[in-house]
Protein backbone atom coordinates (compact mmCIF):
# COMPACT_ATOMS: atom_id res chain seq x y z
CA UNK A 1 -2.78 -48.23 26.17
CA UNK A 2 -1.91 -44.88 28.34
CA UNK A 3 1.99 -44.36 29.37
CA UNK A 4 2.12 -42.95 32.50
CA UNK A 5 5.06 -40.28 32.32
CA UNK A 6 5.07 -38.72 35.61
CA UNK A 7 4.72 -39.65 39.72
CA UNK A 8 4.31 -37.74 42.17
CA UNK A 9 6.10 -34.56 43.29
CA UNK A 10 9.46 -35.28 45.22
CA UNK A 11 10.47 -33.75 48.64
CA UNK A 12 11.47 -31.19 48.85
CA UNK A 13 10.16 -29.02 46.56
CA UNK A 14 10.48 -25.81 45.22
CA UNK A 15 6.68 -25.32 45.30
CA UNK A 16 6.96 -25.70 48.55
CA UNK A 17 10.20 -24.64 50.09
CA UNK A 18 10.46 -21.17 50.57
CA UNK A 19 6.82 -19.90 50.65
CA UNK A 20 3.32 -20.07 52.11
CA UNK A 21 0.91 -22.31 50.19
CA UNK A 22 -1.32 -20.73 48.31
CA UNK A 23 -0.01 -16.96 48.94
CA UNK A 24 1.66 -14.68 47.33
CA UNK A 25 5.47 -13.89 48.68
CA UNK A 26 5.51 -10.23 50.45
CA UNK A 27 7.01 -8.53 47.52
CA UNK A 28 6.70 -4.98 46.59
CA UNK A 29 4.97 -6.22 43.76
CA UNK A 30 2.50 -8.10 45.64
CA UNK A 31 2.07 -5.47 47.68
CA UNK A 32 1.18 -3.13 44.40
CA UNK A 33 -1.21 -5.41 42.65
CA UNK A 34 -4.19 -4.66 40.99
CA UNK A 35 -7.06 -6.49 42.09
CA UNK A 36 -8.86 -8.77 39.88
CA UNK A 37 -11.73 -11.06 40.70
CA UNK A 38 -10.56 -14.47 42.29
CA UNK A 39 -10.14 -17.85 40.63
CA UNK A 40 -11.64 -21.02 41.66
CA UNK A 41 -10.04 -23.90 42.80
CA UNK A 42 -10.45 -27.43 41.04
CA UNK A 43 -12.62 -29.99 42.78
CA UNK A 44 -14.57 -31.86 40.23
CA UNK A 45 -13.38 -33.66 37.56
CA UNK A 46 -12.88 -31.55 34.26
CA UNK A 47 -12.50 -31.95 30.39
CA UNK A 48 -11.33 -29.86 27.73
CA UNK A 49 -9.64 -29.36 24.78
CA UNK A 50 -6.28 -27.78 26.38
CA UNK A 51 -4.99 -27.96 29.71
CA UNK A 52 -2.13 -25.90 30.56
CA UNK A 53 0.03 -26.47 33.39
CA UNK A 54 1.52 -23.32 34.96
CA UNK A 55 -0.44 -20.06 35.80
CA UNK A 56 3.18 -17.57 34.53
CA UNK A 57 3.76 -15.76 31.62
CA UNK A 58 4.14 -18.59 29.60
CA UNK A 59 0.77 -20.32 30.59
CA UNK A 60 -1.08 -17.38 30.72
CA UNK A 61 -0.23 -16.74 27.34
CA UNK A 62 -0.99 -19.64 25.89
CA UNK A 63 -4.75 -20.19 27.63
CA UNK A 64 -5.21 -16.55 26.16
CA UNK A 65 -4.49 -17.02 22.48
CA UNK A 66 -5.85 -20.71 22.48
CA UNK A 67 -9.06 -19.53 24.00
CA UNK A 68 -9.13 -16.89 21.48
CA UNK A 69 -8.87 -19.10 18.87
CA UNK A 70 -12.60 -20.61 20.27
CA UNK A 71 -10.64 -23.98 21.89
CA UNK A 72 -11.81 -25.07 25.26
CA UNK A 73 -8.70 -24.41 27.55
CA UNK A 74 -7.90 -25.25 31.20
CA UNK A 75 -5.41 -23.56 33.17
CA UNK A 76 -4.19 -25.14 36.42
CA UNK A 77 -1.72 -23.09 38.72
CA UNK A 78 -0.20 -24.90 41.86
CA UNK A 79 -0.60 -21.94 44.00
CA UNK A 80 -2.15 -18.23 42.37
CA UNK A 81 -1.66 -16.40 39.34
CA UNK A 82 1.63 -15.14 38.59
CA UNK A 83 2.85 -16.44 41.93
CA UNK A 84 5.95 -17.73 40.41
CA UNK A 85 8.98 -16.28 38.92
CA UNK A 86 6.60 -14.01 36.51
CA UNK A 87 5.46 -12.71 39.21
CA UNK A 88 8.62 -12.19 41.10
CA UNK A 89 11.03 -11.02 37.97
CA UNK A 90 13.04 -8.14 37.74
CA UNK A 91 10.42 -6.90 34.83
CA UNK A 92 13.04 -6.09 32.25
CA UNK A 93 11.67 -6.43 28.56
CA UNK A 94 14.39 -7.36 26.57
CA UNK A 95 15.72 -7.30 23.41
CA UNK A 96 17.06 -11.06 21.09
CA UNK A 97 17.45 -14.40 23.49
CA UNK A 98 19.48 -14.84 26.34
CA UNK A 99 22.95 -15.28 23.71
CA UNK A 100 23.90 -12.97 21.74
CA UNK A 101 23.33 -12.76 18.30
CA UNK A 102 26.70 -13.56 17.28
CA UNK A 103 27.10 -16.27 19.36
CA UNK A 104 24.02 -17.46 18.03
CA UNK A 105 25.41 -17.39 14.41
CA UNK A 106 28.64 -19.05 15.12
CA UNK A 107 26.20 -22.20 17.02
CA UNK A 108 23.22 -22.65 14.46
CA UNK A 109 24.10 -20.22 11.30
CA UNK A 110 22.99 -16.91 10.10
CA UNK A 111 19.65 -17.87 8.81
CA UNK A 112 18.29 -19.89 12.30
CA UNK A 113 20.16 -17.06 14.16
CA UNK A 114 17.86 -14.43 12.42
CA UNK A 115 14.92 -15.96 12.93
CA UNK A 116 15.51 -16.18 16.58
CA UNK A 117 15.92 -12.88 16.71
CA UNK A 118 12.71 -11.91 14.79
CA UNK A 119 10.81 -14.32 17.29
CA UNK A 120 12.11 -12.08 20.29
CA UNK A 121 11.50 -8.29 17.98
CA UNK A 122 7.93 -10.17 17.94
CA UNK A 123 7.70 -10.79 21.56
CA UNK A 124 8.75 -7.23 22.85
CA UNK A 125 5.89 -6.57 20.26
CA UNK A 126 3.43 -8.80 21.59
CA UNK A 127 4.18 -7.79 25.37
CA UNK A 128 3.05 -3.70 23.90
CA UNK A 129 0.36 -5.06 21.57
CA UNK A 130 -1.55 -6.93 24.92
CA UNK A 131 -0.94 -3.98 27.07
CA UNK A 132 -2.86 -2.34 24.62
CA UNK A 133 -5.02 -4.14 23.58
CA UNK A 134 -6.17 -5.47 27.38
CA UNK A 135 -5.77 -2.47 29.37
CA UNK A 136 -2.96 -3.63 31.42
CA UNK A 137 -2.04 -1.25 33.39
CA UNK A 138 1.25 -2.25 34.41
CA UNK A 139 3.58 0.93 33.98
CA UNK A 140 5.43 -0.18 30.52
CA UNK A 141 8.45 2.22 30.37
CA UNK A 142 10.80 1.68 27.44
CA UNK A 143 14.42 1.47 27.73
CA UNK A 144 17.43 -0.70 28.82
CA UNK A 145 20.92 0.10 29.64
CA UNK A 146 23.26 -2.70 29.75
CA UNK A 147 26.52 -1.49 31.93
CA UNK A 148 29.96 -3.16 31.47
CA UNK A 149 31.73 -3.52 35.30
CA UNK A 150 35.31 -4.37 33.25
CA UNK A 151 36.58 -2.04 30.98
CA UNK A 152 37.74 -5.17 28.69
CA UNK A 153 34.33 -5.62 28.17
CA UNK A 154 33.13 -1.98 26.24
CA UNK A 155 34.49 -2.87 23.05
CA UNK A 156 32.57 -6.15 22.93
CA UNK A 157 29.53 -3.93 24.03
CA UNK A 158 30.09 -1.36 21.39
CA UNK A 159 30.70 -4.17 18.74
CA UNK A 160 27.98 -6.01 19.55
CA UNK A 161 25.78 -3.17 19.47
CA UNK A 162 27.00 -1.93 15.68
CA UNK A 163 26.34 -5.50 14.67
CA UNK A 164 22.54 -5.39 15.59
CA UNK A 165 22.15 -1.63 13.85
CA UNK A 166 24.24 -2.90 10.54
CA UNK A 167 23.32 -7.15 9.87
CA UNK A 168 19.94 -6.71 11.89
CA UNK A 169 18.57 -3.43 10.86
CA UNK A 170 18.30 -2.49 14.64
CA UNK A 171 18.28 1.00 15.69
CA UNK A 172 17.32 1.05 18.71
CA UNK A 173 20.59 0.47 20.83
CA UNK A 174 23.79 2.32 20.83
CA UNK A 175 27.04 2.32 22.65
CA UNK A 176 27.95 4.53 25.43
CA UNK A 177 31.31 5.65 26.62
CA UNK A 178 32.15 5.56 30.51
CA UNK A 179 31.31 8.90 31.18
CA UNK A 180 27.67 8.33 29.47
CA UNK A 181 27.12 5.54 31.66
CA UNK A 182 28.24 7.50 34.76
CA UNK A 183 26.17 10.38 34.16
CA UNK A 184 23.15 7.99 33.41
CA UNK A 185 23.46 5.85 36.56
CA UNK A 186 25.09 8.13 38.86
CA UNK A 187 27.69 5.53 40.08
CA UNK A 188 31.32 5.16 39.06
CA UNK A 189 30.95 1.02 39.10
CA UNK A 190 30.78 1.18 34.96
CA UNK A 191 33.19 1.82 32.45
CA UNK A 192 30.93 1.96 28.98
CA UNK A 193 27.85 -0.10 27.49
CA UNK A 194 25.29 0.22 25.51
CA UNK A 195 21.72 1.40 25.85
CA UNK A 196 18.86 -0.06 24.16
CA UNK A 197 15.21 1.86 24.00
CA UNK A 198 13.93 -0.41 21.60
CA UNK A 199 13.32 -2.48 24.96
CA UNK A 200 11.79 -1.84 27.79
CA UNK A 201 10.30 -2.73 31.48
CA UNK A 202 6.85 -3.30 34.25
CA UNK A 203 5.72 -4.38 36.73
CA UNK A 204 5.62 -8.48 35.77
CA UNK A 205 2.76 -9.26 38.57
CA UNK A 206 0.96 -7.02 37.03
CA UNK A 207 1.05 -7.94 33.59
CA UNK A 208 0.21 -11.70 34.77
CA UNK A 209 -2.76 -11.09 36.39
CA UNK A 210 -3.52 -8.57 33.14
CA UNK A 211 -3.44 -11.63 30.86
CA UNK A 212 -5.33 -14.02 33.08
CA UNK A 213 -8.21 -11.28 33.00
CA UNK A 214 -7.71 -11.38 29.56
CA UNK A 215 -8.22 -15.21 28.87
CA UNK A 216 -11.04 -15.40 31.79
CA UNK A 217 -12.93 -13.18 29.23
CA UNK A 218 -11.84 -15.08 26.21
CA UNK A 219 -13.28 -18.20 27.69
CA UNK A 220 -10.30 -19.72 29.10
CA UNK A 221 -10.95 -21.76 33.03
CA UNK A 222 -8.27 -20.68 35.41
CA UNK A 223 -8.05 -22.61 38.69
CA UNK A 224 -5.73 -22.03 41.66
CA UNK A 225 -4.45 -23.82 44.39
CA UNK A 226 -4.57 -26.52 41.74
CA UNK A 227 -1.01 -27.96 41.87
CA UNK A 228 -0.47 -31.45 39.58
CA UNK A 229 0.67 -34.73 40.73
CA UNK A 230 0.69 -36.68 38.32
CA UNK A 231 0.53 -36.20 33.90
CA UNK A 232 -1.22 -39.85 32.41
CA UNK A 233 -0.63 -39.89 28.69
CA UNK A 234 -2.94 -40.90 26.49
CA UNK A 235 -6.26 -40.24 24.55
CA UNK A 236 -6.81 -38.61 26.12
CA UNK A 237 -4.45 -37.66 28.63
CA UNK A 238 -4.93 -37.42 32.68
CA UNK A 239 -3.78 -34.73 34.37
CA UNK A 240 -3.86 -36.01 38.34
CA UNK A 241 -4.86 -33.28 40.66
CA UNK A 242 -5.27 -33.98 44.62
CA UNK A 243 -9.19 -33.30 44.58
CA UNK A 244 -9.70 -33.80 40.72
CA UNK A 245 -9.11 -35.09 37.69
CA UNK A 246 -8.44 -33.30 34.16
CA UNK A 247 -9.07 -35.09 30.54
CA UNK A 248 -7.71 -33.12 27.79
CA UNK A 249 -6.44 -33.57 24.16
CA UNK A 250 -3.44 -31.65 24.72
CA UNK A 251 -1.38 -30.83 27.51
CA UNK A 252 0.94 -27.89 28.14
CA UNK A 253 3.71 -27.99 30.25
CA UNK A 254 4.25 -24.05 31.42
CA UNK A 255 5.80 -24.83 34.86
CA UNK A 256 9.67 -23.60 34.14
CA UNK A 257 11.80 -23.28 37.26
CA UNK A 258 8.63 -25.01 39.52
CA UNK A 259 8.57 -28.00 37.33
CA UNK A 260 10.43 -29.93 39.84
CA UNK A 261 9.96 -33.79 39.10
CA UNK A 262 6.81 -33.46 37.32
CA UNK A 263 7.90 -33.98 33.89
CA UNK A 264 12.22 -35.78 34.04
CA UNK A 265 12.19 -35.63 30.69
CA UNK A 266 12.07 -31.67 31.13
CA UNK A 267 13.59 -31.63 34.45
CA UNK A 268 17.02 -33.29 32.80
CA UNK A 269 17.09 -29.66 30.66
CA UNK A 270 15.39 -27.45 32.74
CA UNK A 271 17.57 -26.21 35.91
CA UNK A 272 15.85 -24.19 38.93
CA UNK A 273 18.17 -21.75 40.49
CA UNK A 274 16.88 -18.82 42.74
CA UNK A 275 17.17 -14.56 41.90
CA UNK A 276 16.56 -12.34 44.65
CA UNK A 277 15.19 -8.57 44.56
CA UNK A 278 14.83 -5.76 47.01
CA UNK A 279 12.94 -2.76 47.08
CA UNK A 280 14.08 0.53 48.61
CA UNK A 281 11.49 2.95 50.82
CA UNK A 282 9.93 5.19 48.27
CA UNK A 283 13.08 7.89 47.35
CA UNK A 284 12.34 11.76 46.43
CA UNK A 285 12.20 12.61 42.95
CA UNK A 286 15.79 14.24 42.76
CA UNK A 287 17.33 11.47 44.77
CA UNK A 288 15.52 8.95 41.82
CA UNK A 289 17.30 10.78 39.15
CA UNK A 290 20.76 10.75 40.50
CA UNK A 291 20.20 7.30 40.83
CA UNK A 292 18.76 6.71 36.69
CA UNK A 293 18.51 9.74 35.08
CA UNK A 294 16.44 8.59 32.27
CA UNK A 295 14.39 5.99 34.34
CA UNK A 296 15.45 2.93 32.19
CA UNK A 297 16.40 -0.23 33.69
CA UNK A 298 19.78 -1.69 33.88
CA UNK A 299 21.82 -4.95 33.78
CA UNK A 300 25.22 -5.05 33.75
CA UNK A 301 27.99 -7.96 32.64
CA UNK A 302 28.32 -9.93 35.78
CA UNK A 303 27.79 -13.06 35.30
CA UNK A 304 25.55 -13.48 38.50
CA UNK A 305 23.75 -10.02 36.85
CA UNK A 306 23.18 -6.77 39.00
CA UNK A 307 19.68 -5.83 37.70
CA UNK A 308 17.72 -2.82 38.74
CA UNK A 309 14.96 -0.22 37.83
CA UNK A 310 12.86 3.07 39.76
CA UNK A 311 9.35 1.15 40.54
CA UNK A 312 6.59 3.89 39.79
CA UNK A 313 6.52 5.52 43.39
CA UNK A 314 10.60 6.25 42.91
CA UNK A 315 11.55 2.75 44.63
CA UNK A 316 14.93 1.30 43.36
CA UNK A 317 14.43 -2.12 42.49
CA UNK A 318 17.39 -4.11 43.00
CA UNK A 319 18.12 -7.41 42.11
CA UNK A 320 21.44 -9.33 42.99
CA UNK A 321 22.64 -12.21 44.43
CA UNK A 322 21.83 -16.01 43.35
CA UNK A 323 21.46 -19.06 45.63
CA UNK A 324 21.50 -22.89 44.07
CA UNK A 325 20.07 -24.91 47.38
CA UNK A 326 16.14 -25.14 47.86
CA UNK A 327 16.42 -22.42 50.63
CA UNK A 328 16.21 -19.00 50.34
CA UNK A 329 18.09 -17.16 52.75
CA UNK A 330 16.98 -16.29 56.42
CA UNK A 331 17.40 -12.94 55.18
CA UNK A 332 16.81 -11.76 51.69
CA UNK A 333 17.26 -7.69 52.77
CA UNK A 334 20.13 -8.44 54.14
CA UNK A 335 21.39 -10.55 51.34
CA UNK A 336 20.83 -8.45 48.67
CA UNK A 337 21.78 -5.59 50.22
CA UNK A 338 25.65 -5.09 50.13
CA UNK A 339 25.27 -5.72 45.60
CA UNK A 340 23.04 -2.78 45.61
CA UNK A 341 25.58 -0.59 47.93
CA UNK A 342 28.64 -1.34 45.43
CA UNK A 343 26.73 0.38 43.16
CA UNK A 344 24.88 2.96 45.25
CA UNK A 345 26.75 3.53 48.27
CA UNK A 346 25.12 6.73 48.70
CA UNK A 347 22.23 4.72 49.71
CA UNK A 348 23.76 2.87 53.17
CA UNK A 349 20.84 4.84 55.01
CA UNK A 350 17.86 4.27 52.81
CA UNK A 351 15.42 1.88 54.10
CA UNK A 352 14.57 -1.51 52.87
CA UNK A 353 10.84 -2.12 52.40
CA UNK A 354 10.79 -4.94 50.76
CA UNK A 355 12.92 -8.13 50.08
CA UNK A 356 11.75 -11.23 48.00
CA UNK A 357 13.10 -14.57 46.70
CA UNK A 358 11.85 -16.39 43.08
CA UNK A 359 13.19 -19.50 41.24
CA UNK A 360 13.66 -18.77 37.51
CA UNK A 361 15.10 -22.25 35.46
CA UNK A 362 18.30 -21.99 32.82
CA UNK A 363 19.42 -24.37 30.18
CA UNK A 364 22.93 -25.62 30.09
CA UNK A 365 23.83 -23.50 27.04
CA UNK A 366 21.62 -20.55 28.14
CA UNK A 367 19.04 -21.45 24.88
CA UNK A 368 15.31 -21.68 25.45
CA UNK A 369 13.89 -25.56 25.70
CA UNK A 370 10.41 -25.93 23.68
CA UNK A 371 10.08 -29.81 23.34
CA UNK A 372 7.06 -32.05 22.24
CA UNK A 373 7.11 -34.71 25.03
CA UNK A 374 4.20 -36.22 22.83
CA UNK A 375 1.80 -35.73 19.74
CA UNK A 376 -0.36 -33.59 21.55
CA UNK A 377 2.07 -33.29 24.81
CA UNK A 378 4.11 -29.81 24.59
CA UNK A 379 6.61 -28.02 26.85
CA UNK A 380 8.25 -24.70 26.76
CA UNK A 381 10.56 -22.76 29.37
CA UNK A 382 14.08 -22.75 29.85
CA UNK A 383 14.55 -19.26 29.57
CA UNK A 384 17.22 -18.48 31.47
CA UNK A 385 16.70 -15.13 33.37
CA UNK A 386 15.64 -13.56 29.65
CA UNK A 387 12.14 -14.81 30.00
CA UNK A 388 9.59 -11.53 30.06
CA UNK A 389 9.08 -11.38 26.53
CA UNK A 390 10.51 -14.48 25.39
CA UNK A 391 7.84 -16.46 27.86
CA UNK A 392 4.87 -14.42 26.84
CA UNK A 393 5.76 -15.26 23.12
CA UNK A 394 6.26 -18.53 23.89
CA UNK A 395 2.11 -18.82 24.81
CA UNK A 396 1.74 -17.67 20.89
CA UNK A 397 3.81 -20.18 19.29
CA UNK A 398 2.74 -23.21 21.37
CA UNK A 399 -1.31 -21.94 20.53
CA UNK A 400 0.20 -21.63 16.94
CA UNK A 401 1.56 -24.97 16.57
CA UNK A 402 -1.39 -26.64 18.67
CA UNK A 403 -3.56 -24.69 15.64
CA UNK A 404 -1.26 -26.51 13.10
CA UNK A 405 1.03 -23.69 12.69
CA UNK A 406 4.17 -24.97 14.28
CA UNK A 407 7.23 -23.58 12.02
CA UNK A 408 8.59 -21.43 14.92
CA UNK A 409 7.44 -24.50 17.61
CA UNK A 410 10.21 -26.77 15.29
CA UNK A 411 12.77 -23.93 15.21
CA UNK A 412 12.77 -23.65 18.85
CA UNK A 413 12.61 -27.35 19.58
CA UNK A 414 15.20 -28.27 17.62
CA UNK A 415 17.51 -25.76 19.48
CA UNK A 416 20.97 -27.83 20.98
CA UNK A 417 19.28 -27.86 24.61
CA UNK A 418 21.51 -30.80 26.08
CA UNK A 419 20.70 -32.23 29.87
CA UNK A 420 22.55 -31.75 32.50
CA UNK A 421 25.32 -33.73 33.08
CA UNK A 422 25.07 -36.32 36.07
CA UNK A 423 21.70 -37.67 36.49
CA UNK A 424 19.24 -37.03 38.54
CA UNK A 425 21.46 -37.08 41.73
CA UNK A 426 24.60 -34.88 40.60
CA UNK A 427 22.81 -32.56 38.25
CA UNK A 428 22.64 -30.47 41.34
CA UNK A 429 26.10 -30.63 42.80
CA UNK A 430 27.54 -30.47 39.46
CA UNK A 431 25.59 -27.12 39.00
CA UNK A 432 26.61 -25.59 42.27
CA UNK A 433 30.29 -26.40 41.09
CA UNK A 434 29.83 -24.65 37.62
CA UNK A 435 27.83 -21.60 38.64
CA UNK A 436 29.95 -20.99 41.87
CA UNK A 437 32.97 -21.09 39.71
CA UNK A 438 31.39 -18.64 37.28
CA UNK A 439 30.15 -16.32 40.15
CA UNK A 440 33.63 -16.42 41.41
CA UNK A 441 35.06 -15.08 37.90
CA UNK A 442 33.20 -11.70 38.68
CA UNK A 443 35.27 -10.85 41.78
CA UNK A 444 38.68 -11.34 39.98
């Protein structure tokens, strides 16, 4: 007997709210893409051995390495490839999971704590290894300087960073004293940090549409304008397009902060909330440098982050500001702006190209949420603004444990990923309350 799990998409949606159907948002990075050979829509019933739901990072990943592997994969994204927050994201390839490494030892222990942060050393590895390997040519620069707006905060920042160089064997980051920072960045909105070139950043939409090339080639079927209604489980299971049907042995769930209703079990776990980034007119080279000397990116300790980074034609990237209703605002340039000028006031006269909105999903406790809804039924996203690396890895271990390797799959799932308190009609409210509070805390 088949369980049907899902119904159909409520209104409104996040699909659905803030951008044209079927197009990409007018984003610098849209704007910069590489061109790749379009994929088809689905309008005939299908069968396979995988079908993945979700065209990002995560998806993308996993139709690559399943279809790799020689298994018969189906890809189905709602509106184009990397049109969601992958292809949206601030680009920043990061180092460990969204927590810290000492907060992660104090929650699950030293052991499950350092294997966490292997998984993520083997995802900033995996990101170089298919840039590589593919040809992507989405300008990988190494380098990330994490900038502390209190001054309470260095010490944590310089601790922090001698813990990963003397329990994790990690050499790549060290701690920088306020004038560092200052001569780095080229604002005086920092008092210390640390700076970490063992990680890195690109240009995400880039990368996306990099890997679905990749897994077109390996065999994998990507369709667009394909968006679910509907998951049947069973064997095997449905999955309900409007204009066709999909039988698969295993289904991936890859949909993150666009899941909506789709899946509640996920949903309950899985929180949208929406980042916004703009992108300055193209600046001279000396102005780009005053800016970030050494071209890295940057996030600093605001809770609601400032995150930013030069774009390849000398653009500063910004990204500030969060929003927890449906609707983006009337005026993203105009929202973001003012963050970026508390850093850089020198640039109140640069123009303002570009200005985009994404929706990215977080867990309660910040932890990624990789779940098997099902024998043969598997789910992974959750990653909470850390995703870059974290998502692409995330393909790998959901192909491995599909291909019977699944010890990482059952570290990760077992994670303390609680719902959201309230139910399915004051999970929202509730996290309005808790995240405006939080965004609050920075201005005091």
């Amino acid at each position: 007997m088949e369980l049907c799990r899902s119904g159909p998409l409520f209104s409104p949606s996040f699909l659905t709210a803030n951008d044209r159907p079927g197009r990409y948002p007018d984003s610098y990075y849209a704007a910069t893409a590489k061109p790749i050979a379009p994929f088809p829509e689905a309008q005939e019933p299908l069968r396979c051995d995988v079908c993945v739901i979700g065209g990002g990072f995560t998806g993308l990943s996993t139709a690559l390495h399943l279809a790799e592997r020689g298994l018969d994969v189906v890809l189905l994204e709602a509106h184009r490839i990397g049109w969601g927050a992958s292809g949206r994201n601030g680009g920043q390839v990061g180092s460990g999971q969204r927590l810290g490494q000492d907060k992660l030892e104090s929650w699950l222990g030293k052991d499950d704590a350092k294997a966490l942060w292997q998984i993520a050393e083997d995802a900033k590895d995996l990101v170089r290894t298919l840039i590589l390997r593919h040809g992507i040519a989405c300008d990988f620069k190494p380098g990330i300087l994490y900038a502390d707006h209190r001054e309470r905060f260095v010490k944590d920042s310089h601790d922090y960073a001698a813990l990963l160089r003397e329990q994790y064997g990690y050499d790549q980051i060290r701690p920088l004293d306020k004038a560092e920072v200052r001569a780095m960045l080229g604002t005086t909105a920092y008092y210390g940090g640390a700076l970490d070139m063992g990680a890195g950043h690109l240009h995400p939409l880039n990368f996306a549409l990099g890997l679905a090339d990749a897994a077109r080639r390996a065999g994998a079927r990507l369709f667009e304008k394909a968006q679910v209604l509907a998951i049947e489980e069973g064997t095997p299971h449905r999955v309900k397009l409007a204009q066709a049907e999909v039988e698969a042995e295993f289904v991936v769930l890859a949909c993150n902060g666009y899941l909506d209703e789709l899946e509640p079990r996920v949903a309950r776990r899985v929180m949208p909330i929406n980042n916004f980034i703009i992108a300055t007119e193209p600046l001279s080279e000396e102005t780009a440098r005053t800016l970030i000397r050494d071209d890295v990116a940057v996030a600093d300790s605001r809770f609601v982050i400032n995150y930013y980074r030069l774009s390849a034609d000398r653009r500063l990237l910004f990204g500030g500001g969060e929003t927890y209703s449906y609707k983006f605002p009337d005026d993203i340039k105009a929202f973001v702006r003012p963050y970026m000028l508390k850093i850089y006031p020198q640039l109140a006269e640069a123009k303002i190209d570009y200005g985009w909105g994404g929706t990215l999903a977080i867990t309660a406790y910040r932890l990624p949420y990789f779940a098997r809804l099902g024998p043969k039924y598997l789910s992974a996203g959750g990653y909470s603004g850390h995703g870059v690396a974290l998502s692409t890895m995330a393909g790998r271990i959901v192909a491995d444990a599909i291909g019977g390797t699944a010890e990482r799959m059952d570290l990760l799932s077992r994670l303390p990923v609680r719902p959201f308190p309230g139910g399915p009609h004051l999970r929202w409210p509730l996290l309005v309350l808790a995240m405006s509070y939080y965004a609050l805390r920075d201005k005091l």
